[in-house]
PDB file of N, CA and C in Angstrom:
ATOM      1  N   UNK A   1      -8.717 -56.372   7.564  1.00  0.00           N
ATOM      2  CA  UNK A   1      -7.860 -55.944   6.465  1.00  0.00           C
ATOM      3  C   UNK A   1      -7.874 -57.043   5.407  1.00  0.00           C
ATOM      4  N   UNK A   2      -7.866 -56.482   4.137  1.00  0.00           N
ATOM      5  CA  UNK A   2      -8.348 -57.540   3.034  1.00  0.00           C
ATOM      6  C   UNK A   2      -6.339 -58.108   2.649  1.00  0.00           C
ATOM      7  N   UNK A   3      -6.672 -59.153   1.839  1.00  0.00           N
ATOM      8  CA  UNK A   3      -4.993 -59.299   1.538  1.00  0.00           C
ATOM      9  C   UNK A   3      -4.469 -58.386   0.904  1.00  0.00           C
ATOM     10  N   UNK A   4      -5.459 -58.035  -0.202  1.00  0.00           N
ATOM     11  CA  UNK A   4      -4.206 -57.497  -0.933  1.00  0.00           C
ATOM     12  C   UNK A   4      -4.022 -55.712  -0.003  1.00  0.00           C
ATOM     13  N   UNK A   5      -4.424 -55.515   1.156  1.00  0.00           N
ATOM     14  CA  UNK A   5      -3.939 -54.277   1.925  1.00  0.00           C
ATOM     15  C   UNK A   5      -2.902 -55.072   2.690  1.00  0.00           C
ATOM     16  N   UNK A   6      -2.806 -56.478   2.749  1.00  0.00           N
ATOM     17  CA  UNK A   6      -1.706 -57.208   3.458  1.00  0.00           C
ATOM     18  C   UNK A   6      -0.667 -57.105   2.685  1.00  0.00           C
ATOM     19  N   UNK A   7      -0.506 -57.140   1.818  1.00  0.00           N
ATOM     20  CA  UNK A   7       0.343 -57.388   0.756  1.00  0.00           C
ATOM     21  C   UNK A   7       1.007 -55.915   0.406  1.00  0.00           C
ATOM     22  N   UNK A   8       0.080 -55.123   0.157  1.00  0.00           N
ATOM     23  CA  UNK A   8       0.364 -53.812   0.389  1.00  0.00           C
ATOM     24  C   UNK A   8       1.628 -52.961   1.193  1.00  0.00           C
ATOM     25  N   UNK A   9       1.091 -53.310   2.415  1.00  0.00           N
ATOM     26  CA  UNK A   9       1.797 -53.296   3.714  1.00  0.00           C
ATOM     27  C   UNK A   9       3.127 -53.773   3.718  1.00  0.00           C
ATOM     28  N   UNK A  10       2.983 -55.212   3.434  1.00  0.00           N
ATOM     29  CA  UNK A  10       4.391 -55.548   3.247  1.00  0.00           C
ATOM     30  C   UNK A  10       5.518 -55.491   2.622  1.00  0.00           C
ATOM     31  N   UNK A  11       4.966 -54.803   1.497  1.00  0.00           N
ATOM     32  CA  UNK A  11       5.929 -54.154   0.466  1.00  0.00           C
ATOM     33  C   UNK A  11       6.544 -53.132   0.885  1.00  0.00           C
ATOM     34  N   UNK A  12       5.423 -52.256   1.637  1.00  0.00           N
ATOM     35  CA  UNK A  12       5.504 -50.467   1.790  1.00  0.00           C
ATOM     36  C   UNK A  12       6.969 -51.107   2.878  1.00  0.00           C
ATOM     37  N   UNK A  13       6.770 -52.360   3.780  1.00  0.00           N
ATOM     38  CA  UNK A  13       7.677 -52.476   5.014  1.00  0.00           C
ATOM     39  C   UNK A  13       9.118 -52.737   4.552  1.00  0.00           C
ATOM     40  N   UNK A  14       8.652 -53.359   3.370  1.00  0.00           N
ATOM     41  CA  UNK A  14      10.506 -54.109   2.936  1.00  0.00           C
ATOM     42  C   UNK A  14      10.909 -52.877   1.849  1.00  0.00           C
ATOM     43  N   UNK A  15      10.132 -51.945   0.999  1.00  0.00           N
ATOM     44  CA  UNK A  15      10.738 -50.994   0.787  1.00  0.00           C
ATOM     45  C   UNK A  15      11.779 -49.989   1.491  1.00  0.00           C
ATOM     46  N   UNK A  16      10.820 -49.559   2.731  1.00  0.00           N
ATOM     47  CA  UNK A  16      11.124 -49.019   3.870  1.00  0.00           C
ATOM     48  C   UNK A  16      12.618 -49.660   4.438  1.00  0.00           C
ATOM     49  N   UNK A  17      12.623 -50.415   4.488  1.00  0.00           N
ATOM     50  CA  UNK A  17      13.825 -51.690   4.870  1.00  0.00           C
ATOM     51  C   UNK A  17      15.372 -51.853   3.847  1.00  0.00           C
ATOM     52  N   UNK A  18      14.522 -51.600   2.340  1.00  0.00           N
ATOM     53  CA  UNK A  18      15.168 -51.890   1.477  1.00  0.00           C
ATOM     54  C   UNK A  18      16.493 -51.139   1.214  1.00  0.00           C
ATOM     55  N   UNK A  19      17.423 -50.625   0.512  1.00  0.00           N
ATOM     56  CA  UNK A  19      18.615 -50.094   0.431  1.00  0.00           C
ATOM     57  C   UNK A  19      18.302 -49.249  -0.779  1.00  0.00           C
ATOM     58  N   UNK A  20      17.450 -48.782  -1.262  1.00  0.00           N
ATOM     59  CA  UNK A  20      16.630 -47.458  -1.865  1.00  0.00           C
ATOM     60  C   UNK A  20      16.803 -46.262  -1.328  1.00  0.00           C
ATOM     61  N   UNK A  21      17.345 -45.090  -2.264  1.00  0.00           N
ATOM     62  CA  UNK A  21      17.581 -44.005  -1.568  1.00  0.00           C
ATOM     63  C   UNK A  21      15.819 -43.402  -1.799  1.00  0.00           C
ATOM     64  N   UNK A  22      16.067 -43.067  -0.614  1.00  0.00           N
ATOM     65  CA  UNK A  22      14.810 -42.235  -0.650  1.00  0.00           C
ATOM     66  C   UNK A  22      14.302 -41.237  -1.547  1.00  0.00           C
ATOM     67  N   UNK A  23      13.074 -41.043  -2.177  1.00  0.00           N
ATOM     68  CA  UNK A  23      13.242 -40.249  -3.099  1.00  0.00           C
ATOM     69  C   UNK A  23      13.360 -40.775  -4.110  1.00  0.00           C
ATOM     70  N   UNK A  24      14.101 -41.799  -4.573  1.00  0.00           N
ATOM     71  CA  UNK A  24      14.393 -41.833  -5.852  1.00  0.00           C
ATOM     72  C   UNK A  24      13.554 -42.847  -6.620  1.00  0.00           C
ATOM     73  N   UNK A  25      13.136 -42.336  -7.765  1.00  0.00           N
ATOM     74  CA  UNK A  25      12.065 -42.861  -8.502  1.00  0.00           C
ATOM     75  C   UNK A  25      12.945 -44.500  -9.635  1.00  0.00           C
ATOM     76  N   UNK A  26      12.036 -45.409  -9.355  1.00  0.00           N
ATOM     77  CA  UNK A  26      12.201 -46.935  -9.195  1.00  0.00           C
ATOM     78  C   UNK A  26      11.287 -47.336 -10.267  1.00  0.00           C
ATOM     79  N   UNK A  27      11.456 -48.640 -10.912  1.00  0.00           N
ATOM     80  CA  UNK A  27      10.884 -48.890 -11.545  1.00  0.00           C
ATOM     81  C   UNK A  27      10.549 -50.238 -11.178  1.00  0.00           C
ATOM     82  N   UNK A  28       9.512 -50.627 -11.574  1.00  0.00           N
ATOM     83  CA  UNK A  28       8.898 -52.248 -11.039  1.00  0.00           C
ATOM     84  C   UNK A  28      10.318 -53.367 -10.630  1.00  0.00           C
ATOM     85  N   UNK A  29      10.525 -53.909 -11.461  1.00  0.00           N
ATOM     86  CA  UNK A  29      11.833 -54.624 -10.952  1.00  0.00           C
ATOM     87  C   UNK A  29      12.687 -54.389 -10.686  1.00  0.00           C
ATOM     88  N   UNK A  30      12.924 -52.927 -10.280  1.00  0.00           N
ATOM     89  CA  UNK A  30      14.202 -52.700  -9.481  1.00  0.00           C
ATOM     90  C   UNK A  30      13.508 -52.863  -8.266  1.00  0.00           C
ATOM     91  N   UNK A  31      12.115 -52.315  -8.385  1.00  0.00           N
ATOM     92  CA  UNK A  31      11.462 -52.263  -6.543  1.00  0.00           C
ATOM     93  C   UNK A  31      11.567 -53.750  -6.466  1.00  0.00           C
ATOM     94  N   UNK A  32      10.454 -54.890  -7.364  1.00  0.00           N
ATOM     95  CA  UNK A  32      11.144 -56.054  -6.596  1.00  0.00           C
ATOM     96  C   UNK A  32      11.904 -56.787  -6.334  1.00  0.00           C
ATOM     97  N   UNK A  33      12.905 -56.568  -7.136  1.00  0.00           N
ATOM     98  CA  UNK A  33      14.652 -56.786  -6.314  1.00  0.00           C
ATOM     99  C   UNK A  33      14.925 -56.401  -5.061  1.00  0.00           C
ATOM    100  N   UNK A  34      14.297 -54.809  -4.743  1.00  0.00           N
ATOM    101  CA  UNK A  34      14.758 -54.460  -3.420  1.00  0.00           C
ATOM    102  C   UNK A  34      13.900 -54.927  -2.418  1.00  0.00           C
ATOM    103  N   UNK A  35      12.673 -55.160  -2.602  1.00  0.00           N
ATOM    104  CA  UNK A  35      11.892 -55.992  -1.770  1.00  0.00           C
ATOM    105  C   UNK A  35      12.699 -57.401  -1.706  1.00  0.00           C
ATOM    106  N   UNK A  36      12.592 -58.188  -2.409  1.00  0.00           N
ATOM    107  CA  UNK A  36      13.110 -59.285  -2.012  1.00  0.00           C
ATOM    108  C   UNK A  36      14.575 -59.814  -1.457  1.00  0.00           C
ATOM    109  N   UNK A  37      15.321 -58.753  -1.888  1.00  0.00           N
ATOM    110  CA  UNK A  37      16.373 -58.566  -1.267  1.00  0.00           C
ATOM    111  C   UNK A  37      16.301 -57.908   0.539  1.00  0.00           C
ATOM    112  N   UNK A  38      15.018 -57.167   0.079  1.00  0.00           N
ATOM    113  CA  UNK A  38      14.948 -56.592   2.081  1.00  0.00           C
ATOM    114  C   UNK A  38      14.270 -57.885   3.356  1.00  0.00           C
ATOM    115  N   UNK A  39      13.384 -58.450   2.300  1.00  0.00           N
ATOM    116  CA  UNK A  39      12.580 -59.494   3.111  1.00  0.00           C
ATOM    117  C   UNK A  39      13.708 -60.155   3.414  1.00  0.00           C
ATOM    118  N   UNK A  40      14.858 -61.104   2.133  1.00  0.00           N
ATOM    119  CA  UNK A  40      15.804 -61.669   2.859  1.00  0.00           C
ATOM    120  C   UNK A  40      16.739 -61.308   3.795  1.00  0.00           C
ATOM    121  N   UNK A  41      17.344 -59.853   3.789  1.00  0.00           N
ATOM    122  CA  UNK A  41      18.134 -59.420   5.092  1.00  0.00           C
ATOM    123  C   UNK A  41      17.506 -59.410   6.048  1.00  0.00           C
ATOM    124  N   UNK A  42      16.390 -59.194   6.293  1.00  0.00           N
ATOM    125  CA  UNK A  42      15.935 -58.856   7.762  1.00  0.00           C
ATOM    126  C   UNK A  42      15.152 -59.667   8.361  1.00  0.00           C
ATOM    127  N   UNK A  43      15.637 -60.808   7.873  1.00  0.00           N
ATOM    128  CA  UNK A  43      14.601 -62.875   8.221  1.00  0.00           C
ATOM    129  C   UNK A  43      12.962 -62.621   7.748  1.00  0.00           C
ATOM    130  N   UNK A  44      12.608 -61.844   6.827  1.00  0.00           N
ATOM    131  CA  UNK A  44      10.874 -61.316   6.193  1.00  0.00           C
ATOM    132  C   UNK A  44      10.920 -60.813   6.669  1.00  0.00           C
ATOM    133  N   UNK A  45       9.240 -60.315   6.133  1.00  0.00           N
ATOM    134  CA  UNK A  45       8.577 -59.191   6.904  1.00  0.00           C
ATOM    135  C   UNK A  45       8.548 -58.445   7.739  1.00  0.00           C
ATOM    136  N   UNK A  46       8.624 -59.709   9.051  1.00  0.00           N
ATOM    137  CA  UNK A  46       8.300 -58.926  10.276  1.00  0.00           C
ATOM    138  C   UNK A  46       9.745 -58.368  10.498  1.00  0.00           C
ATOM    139  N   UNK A  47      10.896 -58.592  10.216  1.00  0.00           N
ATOM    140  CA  UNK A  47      12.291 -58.029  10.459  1.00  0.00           C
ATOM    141  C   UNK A  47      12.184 -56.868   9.574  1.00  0.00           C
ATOM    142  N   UNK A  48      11.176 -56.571   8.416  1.00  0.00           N
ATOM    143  CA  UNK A  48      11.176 -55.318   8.081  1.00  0.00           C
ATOM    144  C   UNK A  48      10.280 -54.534   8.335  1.00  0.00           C
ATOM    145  N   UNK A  49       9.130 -54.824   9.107  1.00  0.00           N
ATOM    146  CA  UNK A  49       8.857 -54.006  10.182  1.00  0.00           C
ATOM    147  C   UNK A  49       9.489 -53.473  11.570  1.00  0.00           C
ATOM    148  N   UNK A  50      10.005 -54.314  12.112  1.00  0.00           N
ATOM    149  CA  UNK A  50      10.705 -54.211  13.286  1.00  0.00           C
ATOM    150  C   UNK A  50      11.574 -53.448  12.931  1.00  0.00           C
ATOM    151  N   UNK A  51      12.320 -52.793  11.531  1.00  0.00           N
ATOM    152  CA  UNK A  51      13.291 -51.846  10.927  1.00  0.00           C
ATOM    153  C   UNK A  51      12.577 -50.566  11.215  1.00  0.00           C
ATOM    154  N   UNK A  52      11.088 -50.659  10.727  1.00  0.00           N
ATOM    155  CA  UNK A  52      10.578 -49.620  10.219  1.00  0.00           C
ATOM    156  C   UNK A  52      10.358 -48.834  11.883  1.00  0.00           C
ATOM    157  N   UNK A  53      10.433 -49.816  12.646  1.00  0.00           N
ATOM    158  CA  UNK A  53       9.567 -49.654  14.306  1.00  0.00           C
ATOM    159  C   UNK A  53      10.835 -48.705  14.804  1.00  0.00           C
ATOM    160  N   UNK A  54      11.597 -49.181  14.526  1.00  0.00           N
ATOM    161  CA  UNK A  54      12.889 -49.127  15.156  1.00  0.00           C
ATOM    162  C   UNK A  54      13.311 -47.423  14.637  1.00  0.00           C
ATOM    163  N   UNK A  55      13.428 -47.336  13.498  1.00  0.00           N
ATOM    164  CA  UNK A  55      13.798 -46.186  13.159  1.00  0.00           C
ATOM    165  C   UNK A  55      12.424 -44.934  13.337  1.00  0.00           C
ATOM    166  N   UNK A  56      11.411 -45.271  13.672  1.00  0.00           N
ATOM    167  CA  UNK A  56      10.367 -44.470  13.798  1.00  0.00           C
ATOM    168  C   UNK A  56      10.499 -43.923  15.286  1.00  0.00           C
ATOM    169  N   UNK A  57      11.061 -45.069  16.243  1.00  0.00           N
ATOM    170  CA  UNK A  57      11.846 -44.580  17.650  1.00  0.00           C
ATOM    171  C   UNK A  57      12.928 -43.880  17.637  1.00  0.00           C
ATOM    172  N   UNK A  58      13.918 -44.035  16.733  1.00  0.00           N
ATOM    173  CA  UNK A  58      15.293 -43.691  16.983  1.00  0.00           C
ATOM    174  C   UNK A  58      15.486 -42.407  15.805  1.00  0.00           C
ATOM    175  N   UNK A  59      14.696 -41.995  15.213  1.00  0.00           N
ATOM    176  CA  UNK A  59      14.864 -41.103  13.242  1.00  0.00           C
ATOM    177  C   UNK A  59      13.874 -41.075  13.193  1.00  0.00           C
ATOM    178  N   UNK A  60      12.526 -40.456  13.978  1.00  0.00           N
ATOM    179  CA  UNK A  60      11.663 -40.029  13.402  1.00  0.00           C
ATOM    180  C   UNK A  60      11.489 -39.050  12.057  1.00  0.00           C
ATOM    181  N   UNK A  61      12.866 -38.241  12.195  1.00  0.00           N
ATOM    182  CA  UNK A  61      12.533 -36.962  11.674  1.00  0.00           C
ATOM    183  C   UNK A  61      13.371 -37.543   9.755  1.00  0.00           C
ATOM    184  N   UNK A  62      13.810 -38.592   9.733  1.00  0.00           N
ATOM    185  CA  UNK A  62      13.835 -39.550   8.627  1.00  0.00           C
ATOM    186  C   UNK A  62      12.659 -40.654   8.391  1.00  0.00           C
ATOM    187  N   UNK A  63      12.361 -41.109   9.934  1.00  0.00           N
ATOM    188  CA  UNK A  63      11.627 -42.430   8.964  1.00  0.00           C
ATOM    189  C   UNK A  63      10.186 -42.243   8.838  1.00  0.00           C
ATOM    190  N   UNK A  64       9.690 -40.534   9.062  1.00  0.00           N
ATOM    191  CA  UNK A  64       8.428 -40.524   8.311  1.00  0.00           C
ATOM    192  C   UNK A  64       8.358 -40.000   7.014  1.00  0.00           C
ATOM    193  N   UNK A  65       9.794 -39.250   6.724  1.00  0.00           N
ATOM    194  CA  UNK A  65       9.173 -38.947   5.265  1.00  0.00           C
ATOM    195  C   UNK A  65       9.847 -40.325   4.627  1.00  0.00           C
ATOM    196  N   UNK A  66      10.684 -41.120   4.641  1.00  0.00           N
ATOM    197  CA  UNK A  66      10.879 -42.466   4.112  1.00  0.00           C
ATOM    198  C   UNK A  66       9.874 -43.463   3.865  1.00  0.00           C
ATOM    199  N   UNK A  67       8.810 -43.703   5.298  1.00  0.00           N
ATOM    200  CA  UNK A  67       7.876 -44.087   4.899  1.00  0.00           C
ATOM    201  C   UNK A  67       6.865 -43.540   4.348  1.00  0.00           C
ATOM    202  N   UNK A  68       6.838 -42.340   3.757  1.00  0.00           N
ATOM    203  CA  UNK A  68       5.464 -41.628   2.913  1.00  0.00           C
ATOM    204  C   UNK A  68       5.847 -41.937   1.612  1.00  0.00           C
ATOM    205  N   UNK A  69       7.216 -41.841   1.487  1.00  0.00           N
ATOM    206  CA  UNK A  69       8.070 -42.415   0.200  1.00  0.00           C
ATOM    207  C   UNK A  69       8.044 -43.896  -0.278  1.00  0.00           C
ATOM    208  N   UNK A  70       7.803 -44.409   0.804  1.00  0.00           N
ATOM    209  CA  UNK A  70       7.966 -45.409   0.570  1.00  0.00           C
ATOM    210  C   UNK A  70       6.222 -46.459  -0.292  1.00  0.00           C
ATOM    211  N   UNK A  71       5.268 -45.331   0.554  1.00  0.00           N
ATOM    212  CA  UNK A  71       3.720 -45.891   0.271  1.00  0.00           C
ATOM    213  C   UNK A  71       3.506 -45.484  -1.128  1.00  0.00           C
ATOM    214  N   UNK A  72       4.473 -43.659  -1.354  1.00  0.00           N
ATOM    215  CA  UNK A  72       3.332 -43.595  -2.876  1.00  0.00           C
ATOM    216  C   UNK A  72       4.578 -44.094  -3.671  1.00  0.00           C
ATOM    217  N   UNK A  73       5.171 -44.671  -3.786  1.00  0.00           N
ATOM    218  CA  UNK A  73       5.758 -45.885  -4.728  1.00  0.00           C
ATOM    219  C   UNK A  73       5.580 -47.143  -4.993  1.00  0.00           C
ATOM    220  N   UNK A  74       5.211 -47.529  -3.515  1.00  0.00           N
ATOM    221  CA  UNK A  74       4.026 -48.885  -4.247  1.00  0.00           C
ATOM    222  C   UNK A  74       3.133 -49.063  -4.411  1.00  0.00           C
ATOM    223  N   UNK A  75       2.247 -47.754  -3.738  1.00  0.00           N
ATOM    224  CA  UNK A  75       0.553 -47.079  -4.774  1.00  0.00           C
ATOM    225  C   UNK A  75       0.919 -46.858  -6.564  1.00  0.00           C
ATOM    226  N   UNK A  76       2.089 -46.349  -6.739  1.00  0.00           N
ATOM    227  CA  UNK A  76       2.375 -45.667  -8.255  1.00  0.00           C
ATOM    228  C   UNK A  76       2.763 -47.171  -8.684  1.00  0.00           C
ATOM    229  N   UNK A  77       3.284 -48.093  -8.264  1.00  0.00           N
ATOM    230  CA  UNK A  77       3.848 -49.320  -9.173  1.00  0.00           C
ATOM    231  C   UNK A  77       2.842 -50.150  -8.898  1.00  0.00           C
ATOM    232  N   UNK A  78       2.567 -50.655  -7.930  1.00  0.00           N
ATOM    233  CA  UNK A  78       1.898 -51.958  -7.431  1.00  0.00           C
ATOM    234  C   UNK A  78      -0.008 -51.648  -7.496  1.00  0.00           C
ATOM    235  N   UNK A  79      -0.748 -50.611  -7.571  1.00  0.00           N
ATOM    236  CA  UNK A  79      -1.944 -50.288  -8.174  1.00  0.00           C
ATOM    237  C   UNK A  79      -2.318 -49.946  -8.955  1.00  0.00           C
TER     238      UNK A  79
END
């Protein structure tokens, strides 16, 4: 995986994480406010994966369309 699909990823994770209603259309610095605001609640990254893990066990039937929401918003901002 190249970085910037790392980088990618980690956005899509702290979005996912972030306090964004789903759905709702964002604009560059509001997304990275909520990214950086998600990386810090959940100790980084990996605490906003371990969100994303977590609710994919417990809310599937939320945390897949959250995370589909969550990818084409930082395909539409971040590419």
């Amino acid at each position: 995986m190249s970085a910037p699909d790392v980088l990618v990823n980690a956005r899509v994770e702290a979005v996912f994480a972030s306090d964004l209603t789903t759905g709702a259309q964002v604009d560059r610095p509001r997304c990275d406010a909520a990214i950086r605001a998600a990386i810090q609640t959940n100790g980084g990254v990996r605490g906003c994966l371990e969100q994303l893990a977590t609710e994919y066990g417990e809310h599937p039937e939320t945390a897949v369309p959250r995370s589909q929401w969550a990818r084409r918003l930082v395909d539409h901002l971040y590419r």
